[in-house]
Protein backbone atom coordinates (compact mmCIF):
# COMPACT_ATOMS: atom_id res chain seq x y z
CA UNK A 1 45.03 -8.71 -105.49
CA UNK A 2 42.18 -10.11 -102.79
CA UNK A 3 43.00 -8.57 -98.85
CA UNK A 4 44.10 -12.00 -98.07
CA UNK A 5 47.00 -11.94 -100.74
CA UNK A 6 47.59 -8.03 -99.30
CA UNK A 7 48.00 -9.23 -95.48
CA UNK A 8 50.15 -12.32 -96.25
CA UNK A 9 52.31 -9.60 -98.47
CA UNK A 10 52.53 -7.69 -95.29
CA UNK A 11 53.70 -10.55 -93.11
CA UNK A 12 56.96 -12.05 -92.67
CA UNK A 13 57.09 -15.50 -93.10
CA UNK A 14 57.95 -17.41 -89.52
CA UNK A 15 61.40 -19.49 -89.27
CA UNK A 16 60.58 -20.83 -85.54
CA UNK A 17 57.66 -21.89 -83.61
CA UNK A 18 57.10 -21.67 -80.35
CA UNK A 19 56.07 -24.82 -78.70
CA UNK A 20 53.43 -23.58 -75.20
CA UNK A 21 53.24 -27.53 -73.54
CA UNK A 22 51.74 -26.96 -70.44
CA UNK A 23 52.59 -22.67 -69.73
CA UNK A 24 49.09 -21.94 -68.40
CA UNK A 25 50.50 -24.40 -65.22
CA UNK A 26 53.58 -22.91 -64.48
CA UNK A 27 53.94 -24.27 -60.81
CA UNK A 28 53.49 -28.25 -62.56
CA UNK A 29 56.70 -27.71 -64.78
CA UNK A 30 59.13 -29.51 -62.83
CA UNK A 31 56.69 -31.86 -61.57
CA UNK A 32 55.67 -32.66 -65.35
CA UNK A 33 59.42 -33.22 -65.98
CA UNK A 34 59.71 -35.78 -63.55
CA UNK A 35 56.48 -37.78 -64.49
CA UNK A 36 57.40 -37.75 -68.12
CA UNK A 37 61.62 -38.26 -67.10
CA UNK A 38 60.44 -41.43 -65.45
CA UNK A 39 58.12 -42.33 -68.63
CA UNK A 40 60.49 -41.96 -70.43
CA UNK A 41 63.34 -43.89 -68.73
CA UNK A 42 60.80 -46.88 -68.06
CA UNK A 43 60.70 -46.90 -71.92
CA UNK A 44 64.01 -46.90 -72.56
CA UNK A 45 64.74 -49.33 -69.87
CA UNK A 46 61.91 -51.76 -70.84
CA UNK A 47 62.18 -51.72 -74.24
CA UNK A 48 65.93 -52.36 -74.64
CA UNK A 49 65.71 -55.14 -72.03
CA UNK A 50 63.12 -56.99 -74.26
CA UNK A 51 65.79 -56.21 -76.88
CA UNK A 52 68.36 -57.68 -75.21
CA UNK A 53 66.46 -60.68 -73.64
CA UNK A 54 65.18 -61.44 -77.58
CA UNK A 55 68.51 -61.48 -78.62
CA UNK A 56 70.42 -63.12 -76.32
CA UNK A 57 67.91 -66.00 -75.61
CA UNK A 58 67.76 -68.56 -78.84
CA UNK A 59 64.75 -70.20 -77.87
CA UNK A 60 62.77 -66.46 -78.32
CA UNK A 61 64.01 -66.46 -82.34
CA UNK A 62 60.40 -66.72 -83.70
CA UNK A 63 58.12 -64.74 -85.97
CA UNK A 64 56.65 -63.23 -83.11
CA UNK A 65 59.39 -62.33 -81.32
CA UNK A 66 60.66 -60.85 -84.07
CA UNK A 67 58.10 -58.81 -84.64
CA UNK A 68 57.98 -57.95 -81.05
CA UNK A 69 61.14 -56.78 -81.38
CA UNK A 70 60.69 -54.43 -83.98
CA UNK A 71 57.59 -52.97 -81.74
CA UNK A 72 60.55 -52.13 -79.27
CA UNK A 73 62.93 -50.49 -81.70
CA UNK A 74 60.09 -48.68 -82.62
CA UNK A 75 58.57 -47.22 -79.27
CA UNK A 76 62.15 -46.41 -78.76
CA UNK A 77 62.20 -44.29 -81.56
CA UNK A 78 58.86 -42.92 -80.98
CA UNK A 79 59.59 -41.40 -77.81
CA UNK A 80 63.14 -40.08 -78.57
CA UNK A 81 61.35 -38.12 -81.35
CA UNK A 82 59.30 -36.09 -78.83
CA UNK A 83 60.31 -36.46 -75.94
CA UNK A 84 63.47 -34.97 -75.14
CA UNK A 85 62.23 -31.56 -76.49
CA UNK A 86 59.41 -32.08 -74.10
CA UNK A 87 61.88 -32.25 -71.82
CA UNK A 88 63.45 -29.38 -72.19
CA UNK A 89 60.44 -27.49 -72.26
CA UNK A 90 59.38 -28.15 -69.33
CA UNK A 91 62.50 -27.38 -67.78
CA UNK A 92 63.30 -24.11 -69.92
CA UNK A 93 62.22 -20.91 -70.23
CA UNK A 94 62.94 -22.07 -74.08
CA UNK A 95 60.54 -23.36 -75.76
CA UNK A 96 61.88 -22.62 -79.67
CA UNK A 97 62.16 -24.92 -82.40
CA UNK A 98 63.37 -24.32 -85.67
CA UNK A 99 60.99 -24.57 -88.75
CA UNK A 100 63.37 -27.78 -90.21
CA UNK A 101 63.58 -29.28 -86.64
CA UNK A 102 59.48 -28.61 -86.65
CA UNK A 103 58.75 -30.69 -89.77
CA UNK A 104 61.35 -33.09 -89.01
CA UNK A 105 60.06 -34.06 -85.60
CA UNK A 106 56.45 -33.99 -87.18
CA UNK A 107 57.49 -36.37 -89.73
CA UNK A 108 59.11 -38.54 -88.10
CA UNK A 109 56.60 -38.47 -84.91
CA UNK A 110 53.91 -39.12 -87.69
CA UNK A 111 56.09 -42.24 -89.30
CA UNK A 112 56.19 -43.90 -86.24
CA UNK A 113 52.50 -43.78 -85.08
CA UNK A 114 51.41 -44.97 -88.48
CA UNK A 115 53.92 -47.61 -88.73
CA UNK A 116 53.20 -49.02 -85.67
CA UNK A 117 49.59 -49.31 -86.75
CA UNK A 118 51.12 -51.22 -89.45
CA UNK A 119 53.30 -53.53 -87.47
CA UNK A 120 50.03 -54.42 -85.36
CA UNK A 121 48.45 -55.55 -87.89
CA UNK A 122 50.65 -57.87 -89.53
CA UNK A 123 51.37 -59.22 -85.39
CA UNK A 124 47.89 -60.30 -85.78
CA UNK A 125 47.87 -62.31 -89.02
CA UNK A 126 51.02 -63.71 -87.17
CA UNK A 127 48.91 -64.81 -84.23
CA UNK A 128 46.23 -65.68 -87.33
CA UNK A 129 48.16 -68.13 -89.12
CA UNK A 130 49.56 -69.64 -85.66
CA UNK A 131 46.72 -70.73 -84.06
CA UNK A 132 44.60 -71.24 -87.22
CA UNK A 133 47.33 -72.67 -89.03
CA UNK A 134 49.39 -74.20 -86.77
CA UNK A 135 51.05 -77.25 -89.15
CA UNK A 136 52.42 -74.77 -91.82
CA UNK A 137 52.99 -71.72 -89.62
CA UNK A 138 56.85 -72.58 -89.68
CA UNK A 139 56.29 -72.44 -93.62
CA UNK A 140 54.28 -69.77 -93.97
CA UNK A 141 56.12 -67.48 -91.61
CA UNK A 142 59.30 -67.98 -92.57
CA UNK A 143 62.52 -65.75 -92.14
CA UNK A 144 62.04 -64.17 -95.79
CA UNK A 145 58.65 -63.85 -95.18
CA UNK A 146 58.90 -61.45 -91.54
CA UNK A 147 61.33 -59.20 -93.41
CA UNK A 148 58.60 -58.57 -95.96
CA UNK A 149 56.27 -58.21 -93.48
CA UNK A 150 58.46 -55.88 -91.57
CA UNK A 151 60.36 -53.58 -94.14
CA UNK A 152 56.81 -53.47 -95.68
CA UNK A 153 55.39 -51.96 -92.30
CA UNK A 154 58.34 -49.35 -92.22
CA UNK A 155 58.38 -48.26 -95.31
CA UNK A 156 54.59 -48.25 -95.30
CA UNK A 157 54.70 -45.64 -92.73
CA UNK A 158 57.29 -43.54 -93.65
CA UNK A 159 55.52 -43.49 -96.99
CA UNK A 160 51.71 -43.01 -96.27
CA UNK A 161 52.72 -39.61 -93.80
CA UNK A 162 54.74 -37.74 -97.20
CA UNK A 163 51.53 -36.12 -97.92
CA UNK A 164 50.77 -34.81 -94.38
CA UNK A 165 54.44 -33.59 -94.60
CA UNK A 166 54.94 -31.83 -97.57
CA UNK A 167 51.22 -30.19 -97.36
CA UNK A 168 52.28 -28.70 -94.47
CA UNK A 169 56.02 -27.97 -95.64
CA UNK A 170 54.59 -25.98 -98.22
CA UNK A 171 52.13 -24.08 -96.19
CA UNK A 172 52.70 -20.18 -95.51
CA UNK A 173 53.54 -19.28 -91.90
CA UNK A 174 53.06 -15.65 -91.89
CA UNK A 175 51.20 -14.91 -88.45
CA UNK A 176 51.16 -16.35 -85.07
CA UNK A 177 53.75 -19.35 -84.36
CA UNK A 178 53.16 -20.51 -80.84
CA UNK A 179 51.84 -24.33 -80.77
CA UNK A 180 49.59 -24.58 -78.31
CA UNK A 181 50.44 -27.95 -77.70
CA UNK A 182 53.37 -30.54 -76.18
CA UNK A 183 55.05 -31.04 -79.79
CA UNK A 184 54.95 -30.43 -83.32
CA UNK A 185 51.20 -31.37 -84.09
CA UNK A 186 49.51 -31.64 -87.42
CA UNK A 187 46.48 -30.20 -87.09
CA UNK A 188 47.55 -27.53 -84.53
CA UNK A 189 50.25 -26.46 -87.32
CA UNK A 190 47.54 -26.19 -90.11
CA UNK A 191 45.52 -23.95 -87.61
CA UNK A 192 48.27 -21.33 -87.46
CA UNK A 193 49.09 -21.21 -91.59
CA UNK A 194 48.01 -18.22 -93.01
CA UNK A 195 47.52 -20.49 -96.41
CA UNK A 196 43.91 -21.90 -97.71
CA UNK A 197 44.10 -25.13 -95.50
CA UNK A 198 40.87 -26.43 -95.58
CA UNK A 199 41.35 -29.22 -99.04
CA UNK A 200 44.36 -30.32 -96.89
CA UNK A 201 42.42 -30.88 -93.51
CA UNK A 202 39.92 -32.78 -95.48
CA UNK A 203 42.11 -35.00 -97.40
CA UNK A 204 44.80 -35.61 -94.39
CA UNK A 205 41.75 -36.64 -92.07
CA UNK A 206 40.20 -38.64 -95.01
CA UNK A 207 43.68 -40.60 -94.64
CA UNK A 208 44.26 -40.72 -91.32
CA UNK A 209 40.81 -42.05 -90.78
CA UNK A 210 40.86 -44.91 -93.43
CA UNK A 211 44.26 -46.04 -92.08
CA UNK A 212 43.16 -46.66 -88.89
CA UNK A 213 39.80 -47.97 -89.82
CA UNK A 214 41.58 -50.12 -92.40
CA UNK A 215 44.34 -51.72 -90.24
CA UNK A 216 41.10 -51.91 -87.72
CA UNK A 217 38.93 -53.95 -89.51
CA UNK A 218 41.92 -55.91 -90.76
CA UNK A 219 42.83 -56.80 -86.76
CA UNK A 220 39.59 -57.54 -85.90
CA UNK A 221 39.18 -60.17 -89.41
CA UNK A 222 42.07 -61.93 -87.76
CA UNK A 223 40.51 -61.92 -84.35
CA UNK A 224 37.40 -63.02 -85.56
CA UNK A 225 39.37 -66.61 -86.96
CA UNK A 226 41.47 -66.79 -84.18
CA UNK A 227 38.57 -66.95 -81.96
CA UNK A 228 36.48 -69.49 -83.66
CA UNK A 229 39.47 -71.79 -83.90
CA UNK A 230 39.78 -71.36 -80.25
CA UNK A 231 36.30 -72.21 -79.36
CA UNK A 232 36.67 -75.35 -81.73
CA UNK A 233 39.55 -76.69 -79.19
CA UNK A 234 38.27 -79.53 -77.20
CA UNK A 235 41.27 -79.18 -74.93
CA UNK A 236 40.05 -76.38 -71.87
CA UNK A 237 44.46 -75.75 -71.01
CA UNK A 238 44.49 -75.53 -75.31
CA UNK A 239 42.17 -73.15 -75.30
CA UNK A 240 44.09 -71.23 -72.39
CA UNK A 241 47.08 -71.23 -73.68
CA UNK A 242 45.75 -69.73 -77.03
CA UNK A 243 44.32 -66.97 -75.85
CA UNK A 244 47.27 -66.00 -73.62
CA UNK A 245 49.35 -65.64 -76.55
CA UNK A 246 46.73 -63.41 -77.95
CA UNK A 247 45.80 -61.46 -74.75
CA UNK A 248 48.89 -58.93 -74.91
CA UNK A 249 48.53 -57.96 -78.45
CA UNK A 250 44.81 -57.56 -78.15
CA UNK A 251 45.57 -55.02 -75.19
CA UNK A 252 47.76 -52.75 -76.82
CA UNK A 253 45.67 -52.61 -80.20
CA UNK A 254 42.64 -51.81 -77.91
CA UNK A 255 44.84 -48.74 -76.44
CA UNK A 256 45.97 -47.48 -79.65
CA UNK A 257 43.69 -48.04 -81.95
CA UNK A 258 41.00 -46.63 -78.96
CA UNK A 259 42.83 -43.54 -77.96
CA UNK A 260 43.63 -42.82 -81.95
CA UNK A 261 39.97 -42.79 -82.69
CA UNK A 262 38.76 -40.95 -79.97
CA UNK A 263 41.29 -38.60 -81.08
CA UNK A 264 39.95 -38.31 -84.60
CA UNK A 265 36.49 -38.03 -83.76
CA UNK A 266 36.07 -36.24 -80.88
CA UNK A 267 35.68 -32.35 -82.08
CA UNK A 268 39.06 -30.42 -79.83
CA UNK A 269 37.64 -27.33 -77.92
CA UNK A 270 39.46 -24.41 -75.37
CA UNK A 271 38.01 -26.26 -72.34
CA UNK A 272 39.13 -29.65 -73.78
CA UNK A 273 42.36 -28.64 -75.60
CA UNK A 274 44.39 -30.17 -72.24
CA UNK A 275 42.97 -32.99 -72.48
CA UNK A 276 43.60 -33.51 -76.57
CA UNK A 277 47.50 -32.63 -75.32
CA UNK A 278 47.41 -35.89 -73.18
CA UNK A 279 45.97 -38.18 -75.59
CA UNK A 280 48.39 -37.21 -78.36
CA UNK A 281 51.40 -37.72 -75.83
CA UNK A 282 49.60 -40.98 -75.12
CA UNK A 283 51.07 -41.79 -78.61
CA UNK A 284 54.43 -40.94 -78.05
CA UNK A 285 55.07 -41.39 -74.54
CA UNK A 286 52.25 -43.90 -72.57
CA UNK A 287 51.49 -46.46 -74.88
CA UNK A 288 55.53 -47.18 -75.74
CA UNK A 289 56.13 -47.31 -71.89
CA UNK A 290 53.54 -49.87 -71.60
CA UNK A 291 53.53 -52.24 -74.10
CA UNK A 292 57.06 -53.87 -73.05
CA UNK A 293 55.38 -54.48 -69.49
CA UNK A 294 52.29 -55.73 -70.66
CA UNK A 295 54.19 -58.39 -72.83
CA UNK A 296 56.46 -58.93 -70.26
CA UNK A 297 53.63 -59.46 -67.43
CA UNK A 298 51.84 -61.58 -69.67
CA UNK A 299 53.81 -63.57 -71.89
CA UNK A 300 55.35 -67.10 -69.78
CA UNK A 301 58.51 -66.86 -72.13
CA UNK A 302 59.63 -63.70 -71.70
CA UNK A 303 59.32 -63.80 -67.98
CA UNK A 304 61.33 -67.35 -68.11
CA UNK A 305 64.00 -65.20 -70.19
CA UNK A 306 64.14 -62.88 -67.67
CA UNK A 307 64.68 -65.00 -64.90
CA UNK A 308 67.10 -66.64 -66.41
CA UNK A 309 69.11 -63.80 -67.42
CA UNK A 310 69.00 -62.73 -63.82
CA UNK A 311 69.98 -65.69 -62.34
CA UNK A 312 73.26 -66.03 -64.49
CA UNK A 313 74.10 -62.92 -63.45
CA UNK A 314 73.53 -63.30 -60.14
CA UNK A 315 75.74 -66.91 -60.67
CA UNK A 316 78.61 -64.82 -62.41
């Protein structure tokens, strides 16, 4: 039996982890509550009104739309995942999780991310066959169609993060359990298993990686048509008006897809490990809270909606 086998022998295997968030600044606790409180509610509150105004108004029952609204449901999701125990942390001495209610939020926090990657992609072959295809884009994106498109997307994600999850389910815990970091994190988890990790690091990042570089290049095949068609519009308010409908998307996959790479490639050190904590809540917490305002800001029809739900209830 090697010394390795001999000390894991010797170890008890961990049922909680301890979760640190932000402990080395324990004077910014309540003031981190209350920035990420009001993240969080803007989220909520932004994202369920875009529900709501999607719903309610007929004349926003298109492809896009529809896929816009399942970008809601999802940030939504994504932040209630991670966010209330972030919550609590900060607010808590606290700071346990279970080893169940670990994997679980990892899981699920991991779905999300990569299933939003998913449903940004298939918003830009939307925007693709729209403005490239504008005669047969009522044929091409039919109802049938967007469900495809958008249980395909879900179950994509939920699908493609199984290995990350049972990798790490099966992993020995058998020595330190404090995550230095705001939530269940991959890569922080693998760090404290007292298992052989290094064949899962490799084949996880191999994953990550070609997911995002994937969807990427698949985004920016789209973009590359949708922009030639634009510059083949004679009309200068044409042109405009295609790009606007474009502009909002483009914004958000530049955020994500920007703060997931620098993520990936940029090595995580002591003096930087704060800063790696902010860009992985950027994930969970930033980009949901503003992606409903930048479509609301930017998008003519939504803002009409809005209007025009406020003024009937200003009439009733």
């Amino acid at each position: 039996m090697s010394t390795w086998d001999i000390q894991r022998g010797n170890q008890t295997q961990i049922t909680e982890f301890s979760i640190l968030g932000f402990s080395d600044y324990p004077n910014l606790q309540i003031l981190l509550f209350m920035v990420f409180l009001c993240i969080y509610l803007v989220t909520l509150m932004g994202n369920l009104t875009i529900l709501t105004v999607m719903c309610v108004d007929s004349h926003l029952h298109t492809p896009m739309y529809f896929f816009l609204c399942n970008l809601s449901i999802l940030d939504v999701c994504l932040t209630s995942c991670t966010l209330p125990k972030m919550l609590s942390i900060f607010l808590m001495d606290n700071k346990n999780i279970s080893f169940p209610g670990c994997i679980t939020q990892l899981y699920l926090l991991m779905s999300f991310t990569s299933t939003e990657l998913y449903l940004l992609t298939v918003m830009a072959y939307d925007r693709y066959v729209a403005i490239c295809n504008p005669l047969h884009y009522s044929i091409i994106m039919n109802k049938r169609v967007c469900a495809l498109l958008s249980a395909f997307s879900w179950a994509a994600g939920f699908l493609d993060v199984l290995p990350h999850n049972v990798s790490i389910s099966y992993s020995s815990f058998c020595g330190h359990n404090v995550i230095d970091h705001l939530f269940c994190d991959f890569q922080t988890m693998l760090q404290l298993s007292c298992s052989d990790t290094s064949a899962i690091k490799l084949l996880i990042n191999t994953l990550n990686l070609g997911l995002i570089l994937t969807c990427l290049v698949l985004i920016l095949t789209s973009y590359s048509h949708i922009i030639a068609s634009i510059l083949k519009m004679q009309s200068v308010k044409g042109r405009y008006k295609a790009f606007s409908t474009c502009s909002s998307h483009l914004s958000v996959v530049s955020m994500y897809c920007g703060a997931s790479l620098f993520v990936y490639l940029t090595p995580i050190s002591n003096s930087a490990k704060s800063v790696h904590k902010l860009l992985d809540a950027s994930y969970s917490t930033v980009i949901p809270m503003l992606n409903p305002i930048i479509y609301s800001l930017r998008n003519k029809d939504i803002k009409a909606a809005l209007k025009k739900g406020m003024q009937g209830k200003l009439g009733a």
